[in-house]
C-alpha atoms as a PDB file:
ATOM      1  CA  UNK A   1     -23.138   1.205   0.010  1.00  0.00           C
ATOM      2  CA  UNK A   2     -24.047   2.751   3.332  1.00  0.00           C
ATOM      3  CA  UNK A   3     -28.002   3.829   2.917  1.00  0.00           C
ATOM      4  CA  UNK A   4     -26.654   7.265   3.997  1.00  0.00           C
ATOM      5  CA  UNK A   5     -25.653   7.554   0.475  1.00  0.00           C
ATOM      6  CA  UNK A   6     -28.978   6.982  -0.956  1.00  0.00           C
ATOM      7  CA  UNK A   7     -30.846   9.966   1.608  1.00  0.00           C
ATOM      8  CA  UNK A   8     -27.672  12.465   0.445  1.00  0.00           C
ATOM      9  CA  UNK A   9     -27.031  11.859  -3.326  1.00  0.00           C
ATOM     10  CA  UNK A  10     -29.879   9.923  -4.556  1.00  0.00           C
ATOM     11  CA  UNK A  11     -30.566   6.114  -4.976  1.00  0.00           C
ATOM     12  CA  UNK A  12     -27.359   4.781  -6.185  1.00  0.00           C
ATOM     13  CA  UNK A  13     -27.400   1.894  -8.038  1.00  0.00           C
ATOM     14  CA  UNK A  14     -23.672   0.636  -8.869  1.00  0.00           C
ATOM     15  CA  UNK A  15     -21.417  -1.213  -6.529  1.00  0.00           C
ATOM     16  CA  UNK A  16     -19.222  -0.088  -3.741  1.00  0.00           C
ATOM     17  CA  UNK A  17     -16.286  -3.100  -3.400  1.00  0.00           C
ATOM     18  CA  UNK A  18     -13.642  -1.792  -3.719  1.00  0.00           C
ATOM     19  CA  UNK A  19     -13.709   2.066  -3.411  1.00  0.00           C
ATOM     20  CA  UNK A  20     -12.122   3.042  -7.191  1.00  0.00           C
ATOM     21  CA  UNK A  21     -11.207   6.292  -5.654  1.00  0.00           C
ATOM     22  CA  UNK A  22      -9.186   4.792  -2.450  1.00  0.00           C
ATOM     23  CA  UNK A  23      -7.388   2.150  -5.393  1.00  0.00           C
ATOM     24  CA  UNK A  24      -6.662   5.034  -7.235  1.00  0.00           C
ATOM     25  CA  UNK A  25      -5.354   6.854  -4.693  1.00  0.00           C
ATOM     26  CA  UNK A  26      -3.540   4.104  -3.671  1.00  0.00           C
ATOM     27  CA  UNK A  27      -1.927   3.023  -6.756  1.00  0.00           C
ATOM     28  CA  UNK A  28      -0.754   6.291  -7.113  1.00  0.00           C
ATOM     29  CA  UNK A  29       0.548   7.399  -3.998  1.00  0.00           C
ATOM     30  CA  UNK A  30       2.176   3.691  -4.220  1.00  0.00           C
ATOM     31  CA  UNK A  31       4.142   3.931  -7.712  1.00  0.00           C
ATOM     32  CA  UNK A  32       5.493   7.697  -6.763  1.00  0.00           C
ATOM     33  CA  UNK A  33       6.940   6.461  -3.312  1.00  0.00           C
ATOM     34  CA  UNK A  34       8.363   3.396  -4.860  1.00  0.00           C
ATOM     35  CA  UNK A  35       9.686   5.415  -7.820  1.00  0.00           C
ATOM     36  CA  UNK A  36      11.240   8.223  -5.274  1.00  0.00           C
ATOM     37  CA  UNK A  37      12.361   5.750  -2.870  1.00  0.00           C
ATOM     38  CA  UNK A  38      14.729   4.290  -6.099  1.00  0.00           C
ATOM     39  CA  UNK A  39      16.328   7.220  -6.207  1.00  0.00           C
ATOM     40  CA  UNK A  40      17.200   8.890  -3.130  1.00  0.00           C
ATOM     41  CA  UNK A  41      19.654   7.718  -0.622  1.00  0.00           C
ATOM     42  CA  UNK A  42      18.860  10.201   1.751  1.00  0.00           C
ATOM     43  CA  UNK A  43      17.401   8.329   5.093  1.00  0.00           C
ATOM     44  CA  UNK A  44      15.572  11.065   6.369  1.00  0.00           C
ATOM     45  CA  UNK A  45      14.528  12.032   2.657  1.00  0.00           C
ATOM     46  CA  UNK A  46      12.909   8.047   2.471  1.00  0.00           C
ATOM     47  CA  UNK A  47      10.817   8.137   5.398  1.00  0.00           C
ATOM     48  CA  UNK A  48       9.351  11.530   4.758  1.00  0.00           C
ATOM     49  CA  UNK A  49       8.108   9.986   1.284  1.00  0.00           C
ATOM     50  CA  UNK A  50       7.004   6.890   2.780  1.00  0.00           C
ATOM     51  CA  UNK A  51       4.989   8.835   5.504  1.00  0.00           C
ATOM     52  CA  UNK A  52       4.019  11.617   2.845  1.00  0.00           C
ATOM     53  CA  UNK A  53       2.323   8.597   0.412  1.00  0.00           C
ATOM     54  CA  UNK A  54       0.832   6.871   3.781  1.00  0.00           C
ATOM     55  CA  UNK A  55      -0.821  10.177   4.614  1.00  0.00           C
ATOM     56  CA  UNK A  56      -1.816  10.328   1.619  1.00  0.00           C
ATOM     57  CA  UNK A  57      -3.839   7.475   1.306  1.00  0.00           C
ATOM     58  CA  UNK A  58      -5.390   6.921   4.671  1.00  0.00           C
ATOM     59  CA  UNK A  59      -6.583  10.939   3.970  1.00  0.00           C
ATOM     60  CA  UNK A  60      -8.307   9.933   1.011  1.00  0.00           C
ATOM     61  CA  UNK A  61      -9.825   6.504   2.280  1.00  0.00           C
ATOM     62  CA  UNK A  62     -10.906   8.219   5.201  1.00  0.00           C
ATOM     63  CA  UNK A  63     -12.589  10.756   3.611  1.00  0.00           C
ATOM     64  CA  UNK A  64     -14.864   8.079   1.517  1.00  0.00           C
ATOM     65  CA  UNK A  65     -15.598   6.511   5.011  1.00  0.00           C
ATOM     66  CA  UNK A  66     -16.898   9.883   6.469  1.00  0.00           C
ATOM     67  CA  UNK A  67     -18.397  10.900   3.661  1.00  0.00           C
ATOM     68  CA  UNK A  68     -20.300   7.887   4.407  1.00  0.00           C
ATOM     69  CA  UNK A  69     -20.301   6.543   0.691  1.00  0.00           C
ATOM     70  CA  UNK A  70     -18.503   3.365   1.730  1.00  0.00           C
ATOM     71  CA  UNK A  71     -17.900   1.022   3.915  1.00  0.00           C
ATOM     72  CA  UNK A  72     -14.293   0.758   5.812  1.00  0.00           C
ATOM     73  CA  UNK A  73     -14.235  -3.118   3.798  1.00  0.00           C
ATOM     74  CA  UNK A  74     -14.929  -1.138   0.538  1.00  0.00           C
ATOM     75  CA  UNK A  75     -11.903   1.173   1.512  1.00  0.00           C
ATOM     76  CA  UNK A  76      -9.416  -1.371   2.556  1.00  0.00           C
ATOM     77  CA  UNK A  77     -10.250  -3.438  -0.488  1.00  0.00           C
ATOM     78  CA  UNK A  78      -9.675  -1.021  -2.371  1.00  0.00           C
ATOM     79  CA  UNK A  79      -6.075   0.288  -1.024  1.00  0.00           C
ATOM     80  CA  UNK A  80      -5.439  -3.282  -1.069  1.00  0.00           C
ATOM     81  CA  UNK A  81      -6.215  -3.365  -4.923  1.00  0.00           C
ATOM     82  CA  UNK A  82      -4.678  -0.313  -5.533  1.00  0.00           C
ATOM     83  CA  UNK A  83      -1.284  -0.945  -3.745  1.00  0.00           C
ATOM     84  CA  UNK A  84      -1.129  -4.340  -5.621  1.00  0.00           C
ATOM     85  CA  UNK A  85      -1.761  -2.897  -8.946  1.00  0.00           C
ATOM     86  CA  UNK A  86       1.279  -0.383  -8.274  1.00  0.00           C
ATOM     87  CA  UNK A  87       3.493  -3.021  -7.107  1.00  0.00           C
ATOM     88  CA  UNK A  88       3.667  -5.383 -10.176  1.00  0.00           C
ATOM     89  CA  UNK A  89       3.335  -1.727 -12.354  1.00  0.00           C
ATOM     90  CA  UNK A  90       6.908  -0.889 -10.824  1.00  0.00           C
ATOM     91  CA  UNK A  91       7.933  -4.499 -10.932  1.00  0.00           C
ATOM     92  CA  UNK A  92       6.855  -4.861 -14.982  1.00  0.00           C
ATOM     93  CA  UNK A  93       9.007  -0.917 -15.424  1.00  0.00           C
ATOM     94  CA  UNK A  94      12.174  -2.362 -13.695  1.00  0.00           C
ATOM     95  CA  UNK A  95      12.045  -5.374 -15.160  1.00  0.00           C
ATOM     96  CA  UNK A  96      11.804  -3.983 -19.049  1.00  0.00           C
ATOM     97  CA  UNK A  97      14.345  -1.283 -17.601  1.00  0.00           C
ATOM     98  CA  UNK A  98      16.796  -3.493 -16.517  1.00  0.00           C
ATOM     99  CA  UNK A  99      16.621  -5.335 -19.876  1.00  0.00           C
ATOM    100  CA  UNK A 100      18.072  -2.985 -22.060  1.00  0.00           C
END
């Protein structure tokens, strides 16, 4: 973690790689735009998602980055873990979904 962190909020003692709240973020933003995108033909109605759960997610991993309780590797790891995670999530639901 930055060693901003420790003068702010106190000597903190876990690990920063990846940033749980940018995976989070990510995984989420991820599974709702590849859910929504499914389902709407809609163009214009697409890209406004896909922008909407971009925004979305740079906003929250640059907040942990100014915030200064990461690093910008702890961030991208963590969208990087996070987007994974969401991918084979949607994968597994159409797979089962397709089965019946």
């Amino acid at each position: 973690r930055p060693i901003a962190i420790d003068i702010a909020y106190g000597l903190e003692t876990s690990y920063s790689f990846p940033s749980c709240h940018s995976a989070a973020a990510a995984s989420l933003f991820t599974c709702w735009g590849l859910l929504f995108w499914r389902r709407i033909n809609n163009p214009f109605l697409r890209a406004l998602i896909a922008c909407g759960a971009a925004c979305a997610m740079i906003l929250i991993a640059l907040s942990r980055v100014y915030l200064r309780v990461h690093f910008t590797t702890d961030v991208l790891g963590g969208i990087l873990v996070g987007v994974c995670a969401a991918c084979i999530a949607v994968s597994i639901k159409t797979y089962y979904n397709k089965k019946r």
